[in-house]
N, C-alpha and C. Protein backbone atom coordinates (compact mmCIF):
# COMPACT_ATOMS: atom_id res chain seq x y z
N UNK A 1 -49.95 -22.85 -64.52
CA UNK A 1 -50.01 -21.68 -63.68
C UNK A 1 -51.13 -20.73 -64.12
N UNK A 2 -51.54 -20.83 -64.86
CA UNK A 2 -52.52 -19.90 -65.69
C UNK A 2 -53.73 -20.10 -65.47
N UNK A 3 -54.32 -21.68 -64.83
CA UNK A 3 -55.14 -21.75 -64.11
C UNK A 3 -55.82 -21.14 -62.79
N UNK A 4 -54.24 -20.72 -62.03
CA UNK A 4 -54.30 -19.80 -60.83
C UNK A 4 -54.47 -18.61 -60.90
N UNK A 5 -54.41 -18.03 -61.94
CA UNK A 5 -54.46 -16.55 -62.25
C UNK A 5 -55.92 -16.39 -62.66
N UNK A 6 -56.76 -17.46 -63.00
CA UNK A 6 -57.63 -17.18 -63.68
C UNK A 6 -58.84 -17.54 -61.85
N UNK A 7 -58.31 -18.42 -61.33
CA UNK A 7 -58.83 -18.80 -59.98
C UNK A 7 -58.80 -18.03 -58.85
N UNK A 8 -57.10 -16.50 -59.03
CA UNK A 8 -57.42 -16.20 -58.04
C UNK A 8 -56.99 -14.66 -58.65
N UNK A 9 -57.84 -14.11 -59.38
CA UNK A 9 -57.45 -12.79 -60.21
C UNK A 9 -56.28 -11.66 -59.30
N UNK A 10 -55.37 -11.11 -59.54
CA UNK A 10 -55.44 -10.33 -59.03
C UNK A 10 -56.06 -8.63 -59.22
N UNK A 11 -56.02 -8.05 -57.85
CA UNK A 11 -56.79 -6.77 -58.04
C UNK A 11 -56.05 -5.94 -59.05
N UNK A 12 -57.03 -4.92 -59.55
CA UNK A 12 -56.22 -3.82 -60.85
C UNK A 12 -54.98 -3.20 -60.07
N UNK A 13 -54.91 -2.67 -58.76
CA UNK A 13 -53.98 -2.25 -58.24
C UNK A 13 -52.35 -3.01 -57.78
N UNK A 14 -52.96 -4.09 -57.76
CA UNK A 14 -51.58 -5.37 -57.38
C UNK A 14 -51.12 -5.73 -58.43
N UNK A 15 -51.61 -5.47 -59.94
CA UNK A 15 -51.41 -6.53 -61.26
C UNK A 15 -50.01 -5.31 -61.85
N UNK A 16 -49.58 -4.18 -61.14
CA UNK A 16 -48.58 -3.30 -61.97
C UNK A 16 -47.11 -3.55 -61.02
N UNK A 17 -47.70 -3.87 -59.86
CA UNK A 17 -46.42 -3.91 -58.82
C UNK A 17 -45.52 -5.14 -58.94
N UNK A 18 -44.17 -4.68 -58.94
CA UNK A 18 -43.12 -5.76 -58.76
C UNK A 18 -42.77 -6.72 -58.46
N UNK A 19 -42.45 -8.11 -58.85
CA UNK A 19 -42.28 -8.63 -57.51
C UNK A 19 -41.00 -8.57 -56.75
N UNK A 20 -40.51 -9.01 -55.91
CA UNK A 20 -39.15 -8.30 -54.84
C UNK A 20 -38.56 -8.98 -56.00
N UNK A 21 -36.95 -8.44 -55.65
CA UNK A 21 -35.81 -8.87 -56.66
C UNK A 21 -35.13 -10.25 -55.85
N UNK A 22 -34.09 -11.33 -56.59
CA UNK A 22 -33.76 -11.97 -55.47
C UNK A 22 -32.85 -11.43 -54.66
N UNK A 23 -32.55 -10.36 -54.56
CA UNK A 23 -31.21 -9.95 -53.72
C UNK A 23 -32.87 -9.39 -52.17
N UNK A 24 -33.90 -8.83 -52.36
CA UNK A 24 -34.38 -8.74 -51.64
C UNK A 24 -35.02 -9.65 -50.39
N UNK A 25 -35.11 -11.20 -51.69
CA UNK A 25 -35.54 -12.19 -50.39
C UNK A 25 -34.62 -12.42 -50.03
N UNK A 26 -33.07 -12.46 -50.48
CA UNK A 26 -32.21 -13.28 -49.88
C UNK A 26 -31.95 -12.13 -48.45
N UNK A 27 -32.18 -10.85 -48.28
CA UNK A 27 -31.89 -10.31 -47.33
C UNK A 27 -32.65 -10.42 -46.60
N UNK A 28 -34.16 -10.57 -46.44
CA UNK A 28 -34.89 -11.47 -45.63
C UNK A 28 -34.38 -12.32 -44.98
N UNK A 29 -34.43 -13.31 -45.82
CA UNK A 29 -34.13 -14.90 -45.26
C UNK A 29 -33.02 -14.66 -44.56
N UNK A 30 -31.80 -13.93 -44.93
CA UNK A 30 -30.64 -13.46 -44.13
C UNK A 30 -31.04 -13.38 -42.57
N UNK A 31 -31.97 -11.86 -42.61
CA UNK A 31 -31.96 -11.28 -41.19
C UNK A 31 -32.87 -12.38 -40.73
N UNK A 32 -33.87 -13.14 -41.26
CA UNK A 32 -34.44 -14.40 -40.38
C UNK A 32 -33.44 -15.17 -39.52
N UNK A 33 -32.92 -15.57 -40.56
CA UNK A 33 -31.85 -16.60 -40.06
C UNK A 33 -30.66 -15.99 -38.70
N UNK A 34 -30.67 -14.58 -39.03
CA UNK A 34 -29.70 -14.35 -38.34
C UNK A 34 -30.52 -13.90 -36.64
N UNK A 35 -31.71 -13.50 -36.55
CA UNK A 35 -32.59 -13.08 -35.85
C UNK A 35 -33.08 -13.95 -34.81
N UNK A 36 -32.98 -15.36 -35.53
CA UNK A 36 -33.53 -16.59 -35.18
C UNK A 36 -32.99 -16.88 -33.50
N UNK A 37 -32.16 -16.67 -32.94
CA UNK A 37 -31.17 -16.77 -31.96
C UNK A 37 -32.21 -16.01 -31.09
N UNK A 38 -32.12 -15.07 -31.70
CA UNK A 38 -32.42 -13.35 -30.49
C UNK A 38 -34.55 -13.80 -30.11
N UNK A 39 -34.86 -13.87 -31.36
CA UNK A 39 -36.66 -14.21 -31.28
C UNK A 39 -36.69 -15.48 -30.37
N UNK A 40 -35.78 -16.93 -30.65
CA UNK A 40 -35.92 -17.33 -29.84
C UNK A 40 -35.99 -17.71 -28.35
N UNK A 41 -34.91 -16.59 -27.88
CA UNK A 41 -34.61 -16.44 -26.67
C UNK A 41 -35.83 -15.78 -26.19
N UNK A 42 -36.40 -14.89 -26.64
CA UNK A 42 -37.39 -13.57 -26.19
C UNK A 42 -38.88 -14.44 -26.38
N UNK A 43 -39.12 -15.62 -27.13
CA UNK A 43 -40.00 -16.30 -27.01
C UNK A 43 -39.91 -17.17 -25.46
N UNK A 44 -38.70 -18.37 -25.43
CA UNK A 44 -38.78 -18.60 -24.53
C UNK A 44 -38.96 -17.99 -23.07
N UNK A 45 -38.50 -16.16 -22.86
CA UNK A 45 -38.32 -16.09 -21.83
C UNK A 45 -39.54 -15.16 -21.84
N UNK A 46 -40.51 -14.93 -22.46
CA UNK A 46 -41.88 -14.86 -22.09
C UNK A 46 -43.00 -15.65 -22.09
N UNK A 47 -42.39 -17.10 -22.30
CA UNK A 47 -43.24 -18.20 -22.10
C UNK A 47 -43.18 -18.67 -20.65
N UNK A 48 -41.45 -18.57 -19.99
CA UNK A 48 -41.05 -18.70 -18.51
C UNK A 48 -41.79 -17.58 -17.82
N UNK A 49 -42.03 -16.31 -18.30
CA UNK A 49 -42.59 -15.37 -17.38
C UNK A 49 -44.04 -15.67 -17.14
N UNK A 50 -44.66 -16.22 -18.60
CA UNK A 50 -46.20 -16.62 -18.08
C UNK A 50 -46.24 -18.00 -17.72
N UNK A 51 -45.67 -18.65 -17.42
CA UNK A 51 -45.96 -20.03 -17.02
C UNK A 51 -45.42 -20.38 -15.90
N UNK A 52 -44.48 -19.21 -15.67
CA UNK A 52 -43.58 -19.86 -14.26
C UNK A 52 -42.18 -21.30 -14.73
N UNK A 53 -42.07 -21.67 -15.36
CA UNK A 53 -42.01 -22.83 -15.76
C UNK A 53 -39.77 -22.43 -15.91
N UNK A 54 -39.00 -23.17 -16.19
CA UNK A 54 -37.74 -22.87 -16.56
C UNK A 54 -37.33 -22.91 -17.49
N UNK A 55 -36.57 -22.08 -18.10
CA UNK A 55 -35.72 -22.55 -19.37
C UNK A 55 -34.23 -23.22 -19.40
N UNK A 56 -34.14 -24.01 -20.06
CA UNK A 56 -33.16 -25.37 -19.92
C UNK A 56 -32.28 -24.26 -20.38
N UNK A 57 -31.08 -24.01 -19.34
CA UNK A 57 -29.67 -23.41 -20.11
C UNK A 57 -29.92 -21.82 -19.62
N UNK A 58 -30.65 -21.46 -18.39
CA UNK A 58 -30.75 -20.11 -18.34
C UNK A 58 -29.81 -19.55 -17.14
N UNK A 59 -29.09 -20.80 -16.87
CA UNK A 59 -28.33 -20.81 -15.91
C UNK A 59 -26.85 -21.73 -16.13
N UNK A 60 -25.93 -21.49 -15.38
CA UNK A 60 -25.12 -22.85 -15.93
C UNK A 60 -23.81 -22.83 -14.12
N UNK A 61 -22.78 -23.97 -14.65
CA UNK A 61 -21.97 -24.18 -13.58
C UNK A 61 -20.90 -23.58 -14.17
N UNK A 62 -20.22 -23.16 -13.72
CA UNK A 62 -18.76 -23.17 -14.23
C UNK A 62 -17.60 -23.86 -13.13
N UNK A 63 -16.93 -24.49 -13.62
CA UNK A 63 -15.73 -24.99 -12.83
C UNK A 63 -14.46 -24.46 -13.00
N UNK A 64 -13.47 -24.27 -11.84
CA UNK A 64 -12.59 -23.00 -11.80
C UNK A 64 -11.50 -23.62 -11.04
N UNK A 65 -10.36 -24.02 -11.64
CA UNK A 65 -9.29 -24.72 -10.52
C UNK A 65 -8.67 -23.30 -9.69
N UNK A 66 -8.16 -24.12 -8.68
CA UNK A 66 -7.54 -23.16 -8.21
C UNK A 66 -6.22 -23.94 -7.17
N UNK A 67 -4.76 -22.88 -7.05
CA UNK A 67 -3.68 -23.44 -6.49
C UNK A 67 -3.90 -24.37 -5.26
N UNK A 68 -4.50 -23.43 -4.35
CA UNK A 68 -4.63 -23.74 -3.14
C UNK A 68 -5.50 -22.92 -2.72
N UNK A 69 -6.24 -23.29 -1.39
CA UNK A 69 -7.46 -23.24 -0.20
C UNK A 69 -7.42 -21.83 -0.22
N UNK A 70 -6.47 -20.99 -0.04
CA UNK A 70 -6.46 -19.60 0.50
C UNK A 70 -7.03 -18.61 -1.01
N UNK A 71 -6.19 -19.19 -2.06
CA UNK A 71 -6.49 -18.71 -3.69
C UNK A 71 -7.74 -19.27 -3.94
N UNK A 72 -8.52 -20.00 -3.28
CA UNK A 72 -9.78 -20.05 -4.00
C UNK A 72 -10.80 -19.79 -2.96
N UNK A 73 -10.45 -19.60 -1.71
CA UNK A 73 -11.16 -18.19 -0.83
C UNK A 73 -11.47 -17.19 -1.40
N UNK A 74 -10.38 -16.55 -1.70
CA UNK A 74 -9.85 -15.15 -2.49
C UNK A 74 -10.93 -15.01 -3.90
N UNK A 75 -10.79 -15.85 -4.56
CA UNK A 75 -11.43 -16.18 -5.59
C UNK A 75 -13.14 -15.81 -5.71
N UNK A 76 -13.36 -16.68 -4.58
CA UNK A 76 -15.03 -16.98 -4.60
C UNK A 76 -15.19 -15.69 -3.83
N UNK A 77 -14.41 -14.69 -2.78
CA UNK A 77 -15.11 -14.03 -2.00
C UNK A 77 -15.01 -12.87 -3.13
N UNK A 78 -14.31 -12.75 -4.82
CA UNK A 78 -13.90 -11.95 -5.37
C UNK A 78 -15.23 -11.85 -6.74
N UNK A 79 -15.24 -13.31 -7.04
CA UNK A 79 -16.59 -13.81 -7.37
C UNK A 79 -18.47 -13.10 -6.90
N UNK A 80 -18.41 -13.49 -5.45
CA UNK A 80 -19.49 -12.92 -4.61
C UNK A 80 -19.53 -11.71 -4.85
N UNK A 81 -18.47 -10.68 -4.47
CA UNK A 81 -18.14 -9.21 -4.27
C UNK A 81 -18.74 -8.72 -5.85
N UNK A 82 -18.57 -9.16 -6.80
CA UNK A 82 -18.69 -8.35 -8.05
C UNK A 82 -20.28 -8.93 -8.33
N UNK A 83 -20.77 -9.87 -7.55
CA UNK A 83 -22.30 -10.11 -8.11
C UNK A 83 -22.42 -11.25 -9.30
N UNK A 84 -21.29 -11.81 -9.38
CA UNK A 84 -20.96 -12.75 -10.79
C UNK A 84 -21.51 -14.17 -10.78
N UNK A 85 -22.08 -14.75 -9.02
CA UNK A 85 -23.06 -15.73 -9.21
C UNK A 85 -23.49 -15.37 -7.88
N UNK A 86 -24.90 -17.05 -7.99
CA UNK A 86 -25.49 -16.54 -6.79
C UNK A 86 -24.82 -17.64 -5.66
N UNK A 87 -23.83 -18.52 -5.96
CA UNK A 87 -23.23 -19.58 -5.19
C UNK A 87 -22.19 -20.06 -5.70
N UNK A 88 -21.43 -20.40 -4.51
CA UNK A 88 -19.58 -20.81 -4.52
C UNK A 88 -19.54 -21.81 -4.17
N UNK A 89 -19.38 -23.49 -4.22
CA UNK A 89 -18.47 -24.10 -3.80
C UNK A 89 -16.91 -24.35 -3.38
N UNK A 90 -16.31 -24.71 -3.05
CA UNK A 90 -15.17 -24.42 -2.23
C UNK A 90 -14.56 -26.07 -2.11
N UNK A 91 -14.45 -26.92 -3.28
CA UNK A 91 -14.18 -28.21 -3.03
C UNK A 91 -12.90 -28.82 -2.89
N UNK A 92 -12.65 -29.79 -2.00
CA UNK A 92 -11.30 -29.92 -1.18
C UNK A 92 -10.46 -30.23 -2.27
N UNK A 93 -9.30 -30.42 -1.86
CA UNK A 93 -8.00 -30.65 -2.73
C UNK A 93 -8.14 -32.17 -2.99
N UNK A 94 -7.58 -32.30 -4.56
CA UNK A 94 -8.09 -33.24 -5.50
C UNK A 94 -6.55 -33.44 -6.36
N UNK A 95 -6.09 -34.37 -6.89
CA UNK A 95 -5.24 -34.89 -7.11
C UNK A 95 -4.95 -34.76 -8.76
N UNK A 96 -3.95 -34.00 -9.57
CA UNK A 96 -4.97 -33.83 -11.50
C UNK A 96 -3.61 -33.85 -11.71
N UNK A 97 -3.36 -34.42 -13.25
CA UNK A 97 -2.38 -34.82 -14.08
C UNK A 97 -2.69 -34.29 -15.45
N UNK A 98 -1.36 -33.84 -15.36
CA UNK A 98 -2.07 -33.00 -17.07
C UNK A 98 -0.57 -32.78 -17.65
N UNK A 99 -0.47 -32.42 -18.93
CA UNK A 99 0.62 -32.04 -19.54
C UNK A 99 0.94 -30.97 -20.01
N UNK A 100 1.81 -30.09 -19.65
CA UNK A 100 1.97 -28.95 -19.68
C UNK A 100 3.50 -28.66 -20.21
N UNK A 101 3.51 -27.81 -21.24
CA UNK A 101 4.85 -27.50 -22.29
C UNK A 101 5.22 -29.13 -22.13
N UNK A 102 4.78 -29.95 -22.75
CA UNK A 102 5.15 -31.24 -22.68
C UNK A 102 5.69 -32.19 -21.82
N UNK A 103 5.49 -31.45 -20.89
CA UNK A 103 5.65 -32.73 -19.59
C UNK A 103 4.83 -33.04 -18.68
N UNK A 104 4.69 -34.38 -18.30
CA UNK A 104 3.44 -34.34 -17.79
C UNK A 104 3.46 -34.47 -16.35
N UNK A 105 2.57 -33.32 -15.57
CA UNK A 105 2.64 -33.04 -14.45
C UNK A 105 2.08 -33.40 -13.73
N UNK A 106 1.97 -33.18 -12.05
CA UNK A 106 1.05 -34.09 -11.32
C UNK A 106 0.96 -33.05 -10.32
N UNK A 107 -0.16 -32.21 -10.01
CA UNK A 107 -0.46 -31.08 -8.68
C UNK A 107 -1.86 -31.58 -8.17
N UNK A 108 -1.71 -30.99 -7.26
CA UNK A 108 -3.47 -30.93 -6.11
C UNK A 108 -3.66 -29.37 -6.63
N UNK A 109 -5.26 -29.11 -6.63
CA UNK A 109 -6.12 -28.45 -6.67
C UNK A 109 -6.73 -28.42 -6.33
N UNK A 110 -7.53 -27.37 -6.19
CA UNK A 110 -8.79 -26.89 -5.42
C UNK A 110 -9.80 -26.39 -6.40
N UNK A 111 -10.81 -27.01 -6.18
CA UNK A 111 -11.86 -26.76 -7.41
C UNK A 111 -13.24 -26.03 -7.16
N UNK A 112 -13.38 -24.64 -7.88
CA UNK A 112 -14.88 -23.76 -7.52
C UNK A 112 -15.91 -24.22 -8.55
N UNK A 113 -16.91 -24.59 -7.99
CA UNK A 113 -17.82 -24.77 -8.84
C UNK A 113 -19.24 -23.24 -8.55
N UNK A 114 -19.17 -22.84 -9.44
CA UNK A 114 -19.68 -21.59 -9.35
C UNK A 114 -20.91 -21.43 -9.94
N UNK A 115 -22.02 -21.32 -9.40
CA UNK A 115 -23.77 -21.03 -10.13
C UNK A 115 -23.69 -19.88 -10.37
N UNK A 116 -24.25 -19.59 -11.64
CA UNK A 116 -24.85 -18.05 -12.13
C UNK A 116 -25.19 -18.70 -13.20
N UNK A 117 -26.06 -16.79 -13.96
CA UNK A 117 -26.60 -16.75 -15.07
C UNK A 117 -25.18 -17.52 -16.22
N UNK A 118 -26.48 -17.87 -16.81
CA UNK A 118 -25.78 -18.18 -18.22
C UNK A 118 -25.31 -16.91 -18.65
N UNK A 119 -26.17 -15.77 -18.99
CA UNK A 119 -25.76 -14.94 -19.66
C UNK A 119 -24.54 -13.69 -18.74
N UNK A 120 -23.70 -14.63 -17.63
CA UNK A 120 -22.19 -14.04 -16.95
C UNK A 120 -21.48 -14.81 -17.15
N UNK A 121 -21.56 -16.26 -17.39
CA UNK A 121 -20.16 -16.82 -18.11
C UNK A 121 -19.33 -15.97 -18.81
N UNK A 122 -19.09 -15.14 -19.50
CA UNK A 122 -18.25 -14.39 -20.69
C UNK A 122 -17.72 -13.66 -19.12
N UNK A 123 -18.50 -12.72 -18.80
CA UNK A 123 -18.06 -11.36 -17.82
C UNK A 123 -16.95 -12.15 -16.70
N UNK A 124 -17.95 -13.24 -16.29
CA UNK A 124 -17.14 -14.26 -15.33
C UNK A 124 -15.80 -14.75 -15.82
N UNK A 125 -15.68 -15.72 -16.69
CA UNK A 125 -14.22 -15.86 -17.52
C UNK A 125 -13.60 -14.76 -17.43
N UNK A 126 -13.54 -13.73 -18.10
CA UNK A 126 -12.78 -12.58 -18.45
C UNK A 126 -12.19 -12.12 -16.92
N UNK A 127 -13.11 -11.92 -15.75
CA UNK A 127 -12.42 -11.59 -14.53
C UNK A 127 -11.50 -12.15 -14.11
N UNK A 128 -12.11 -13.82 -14.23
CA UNK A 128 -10.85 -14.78 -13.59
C UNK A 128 -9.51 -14.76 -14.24
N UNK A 129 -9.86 -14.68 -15.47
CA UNK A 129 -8.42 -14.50 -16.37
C UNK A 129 -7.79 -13.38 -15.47
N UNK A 130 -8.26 -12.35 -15.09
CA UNK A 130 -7.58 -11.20 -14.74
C UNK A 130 -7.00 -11.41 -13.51
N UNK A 131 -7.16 -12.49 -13.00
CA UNK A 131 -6.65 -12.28 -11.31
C UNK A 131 -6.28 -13.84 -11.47
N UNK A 132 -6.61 -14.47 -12.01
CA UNK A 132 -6.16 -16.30 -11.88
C UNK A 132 -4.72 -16.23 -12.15
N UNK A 133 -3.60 -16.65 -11.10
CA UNK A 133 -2.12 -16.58 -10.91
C UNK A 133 -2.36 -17.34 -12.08
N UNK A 134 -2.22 -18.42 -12.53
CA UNK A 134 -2.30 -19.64 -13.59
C UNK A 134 -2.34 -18.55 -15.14
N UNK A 135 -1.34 -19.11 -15.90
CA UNK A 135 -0.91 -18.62 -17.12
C UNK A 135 -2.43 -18.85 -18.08
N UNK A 136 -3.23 -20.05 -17.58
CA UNK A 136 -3.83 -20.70 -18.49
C UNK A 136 -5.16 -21.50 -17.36
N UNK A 137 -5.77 -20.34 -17.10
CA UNK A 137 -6.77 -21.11 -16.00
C UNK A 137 -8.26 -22.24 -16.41
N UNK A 138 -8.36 -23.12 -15.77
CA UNK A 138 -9.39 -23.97 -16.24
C UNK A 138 -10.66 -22.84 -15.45
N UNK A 139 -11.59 -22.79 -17.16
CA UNK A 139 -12.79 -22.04 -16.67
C UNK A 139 -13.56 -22.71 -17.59
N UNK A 140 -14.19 -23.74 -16.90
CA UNK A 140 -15.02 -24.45 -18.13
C UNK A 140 -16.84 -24.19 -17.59
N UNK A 141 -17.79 -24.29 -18.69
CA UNK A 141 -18.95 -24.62 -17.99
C UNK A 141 -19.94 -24.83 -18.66
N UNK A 142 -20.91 -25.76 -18.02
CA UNK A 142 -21.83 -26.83 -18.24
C UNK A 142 -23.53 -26.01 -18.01
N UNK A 143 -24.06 -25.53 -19.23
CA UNK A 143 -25.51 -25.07 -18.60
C UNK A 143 -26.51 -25.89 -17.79
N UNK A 144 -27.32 -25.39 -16.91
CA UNK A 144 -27.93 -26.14 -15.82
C UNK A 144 -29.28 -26.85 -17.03
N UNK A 145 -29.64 -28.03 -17.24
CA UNK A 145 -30.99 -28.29 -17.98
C UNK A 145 -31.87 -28.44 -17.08
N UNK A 146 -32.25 -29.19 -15.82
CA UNK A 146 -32.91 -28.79 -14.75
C UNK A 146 -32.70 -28.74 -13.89
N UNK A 147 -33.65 -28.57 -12.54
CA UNK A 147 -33.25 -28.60 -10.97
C UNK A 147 -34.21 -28.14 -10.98
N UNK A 148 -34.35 -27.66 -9.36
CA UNK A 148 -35.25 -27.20 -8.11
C UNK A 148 -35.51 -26.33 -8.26
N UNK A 149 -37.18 -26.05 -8.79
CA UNK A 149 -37.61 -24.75 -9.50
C UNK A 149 -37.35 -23.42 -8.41
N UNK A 150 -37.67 -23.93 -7.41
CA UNK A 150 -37.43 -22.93 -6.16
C UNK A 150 -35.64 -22.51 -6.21
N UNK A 151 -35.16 -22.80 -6.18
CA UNK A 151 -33.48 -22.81 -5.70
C UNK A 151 -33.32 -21.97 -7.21
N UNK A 152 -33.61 -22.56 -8.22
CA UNK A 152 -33.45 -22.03 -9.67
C UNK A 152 -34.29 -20.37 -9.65
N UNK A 153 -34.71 -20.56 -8.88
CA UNK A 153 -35.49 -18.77 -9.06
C UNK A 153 -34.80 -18.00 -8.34
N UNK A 154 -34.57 -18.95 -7.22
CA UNK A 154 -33.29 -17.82 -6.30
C UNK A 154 -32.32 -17.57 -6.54
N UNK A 155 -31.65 -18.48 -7.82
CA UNK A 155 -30.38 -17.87 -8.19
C UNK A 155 -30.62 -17.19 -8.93
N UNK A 156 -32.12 -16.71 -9.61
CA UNK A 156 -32.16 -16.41 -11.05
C UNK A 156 -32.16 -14.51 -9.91
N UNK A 157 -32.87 -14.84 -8.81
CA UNK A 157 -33.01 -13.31 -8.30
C UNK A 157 -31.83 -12.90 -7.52
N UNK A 158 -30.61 -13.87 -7.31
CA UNK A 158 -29.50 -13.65 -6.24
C UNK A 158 -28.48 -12.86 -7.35
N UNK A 159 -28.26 -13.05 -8.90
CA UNK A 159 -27.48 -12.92 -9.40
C UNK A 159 -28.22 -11.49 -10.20
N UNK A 160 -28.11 -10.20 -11.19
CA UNK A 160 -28.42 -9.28 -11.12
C UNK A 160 -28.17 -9.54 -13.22
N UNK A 161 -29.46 -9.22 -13.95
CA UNK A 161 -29.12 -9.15 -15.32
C UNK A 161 -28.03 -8.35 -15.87
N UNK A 162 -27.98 -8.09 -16.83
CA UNK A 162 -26.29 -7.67 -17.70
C UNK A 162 -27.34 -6.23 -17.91
């Protein structure tokens, strides 16, 4: 190492100063790591603003059972009304088996498949919980990785940021 010191002197002013302690890099590396999420998002979505181009996951589906035809009217027109996506499906009654307090059951459903931002899934869940008759409602969802750059911009402008 003494070779490097002699290769790359330092100045009279740098040769008295400290170097950080390790509790200092480790709080670095901390807020890196923890930052990493947030920089990346704000990278990608000014790379989409200059390029035009999409980001995989800036959008997603969610799927939403529902009792019956009239409850998932209600639903999607409750959906629309609050601005929570930019499109409702409304898909016919479907036949599902599942087990519930241990027995296993057999009902028809009606299933919403619902477009919006990725970043209303949370707001979205939380509503349906609030009004979904169902003790235990299916709110699952799948981020969009691509599609129709056109259709993908219109939902990106139909639906309103957080």
């Amino acid at each position: 190492m003494e070779w490097l010191s002699q290769r790359c002197p330092l100045p009279p002013a740098a040769q008295g100063c400290p170097r950080p302690s390790r509790a200092t890099v480790l709080l670095v590396l901390a807020l890196c790591v923890l930052l990493y999420p947030v920089l990346q998002s704000l990278a990608l979505q000014l790379h989409s603003a200059l390029t035009g181009s999409y980001v995989s996951g800036t959008h997603s589906i969610a799927f939403i059972n529902c009792l019956n035809e009239q409850i998932a009217k209600d639903m999607a027109r409750a959906i629309m009304d609050k601005k929570l996506a930019a499109y409702v499906n409304i898909l016919p009654k479907s036949s599902a088996l599942s087990f519930w307090e241990g027995e296993l059951e057999e009902t028809t459903e009606i299933l919403l498949l619902v477009k919006t931002r990725t970043s209303k899934i949370g707001e979205l869940s939380n509503y349906i919980r609030s009004i979904h008759p169902f003790e235990i409602p299916e709110i699952i969802s799948l981020p969009i990785d691509q599609g129709n750059p056109v259709y993908l911009k219109w939902m990106e402008e139909s639906v309103p940021r957080d």
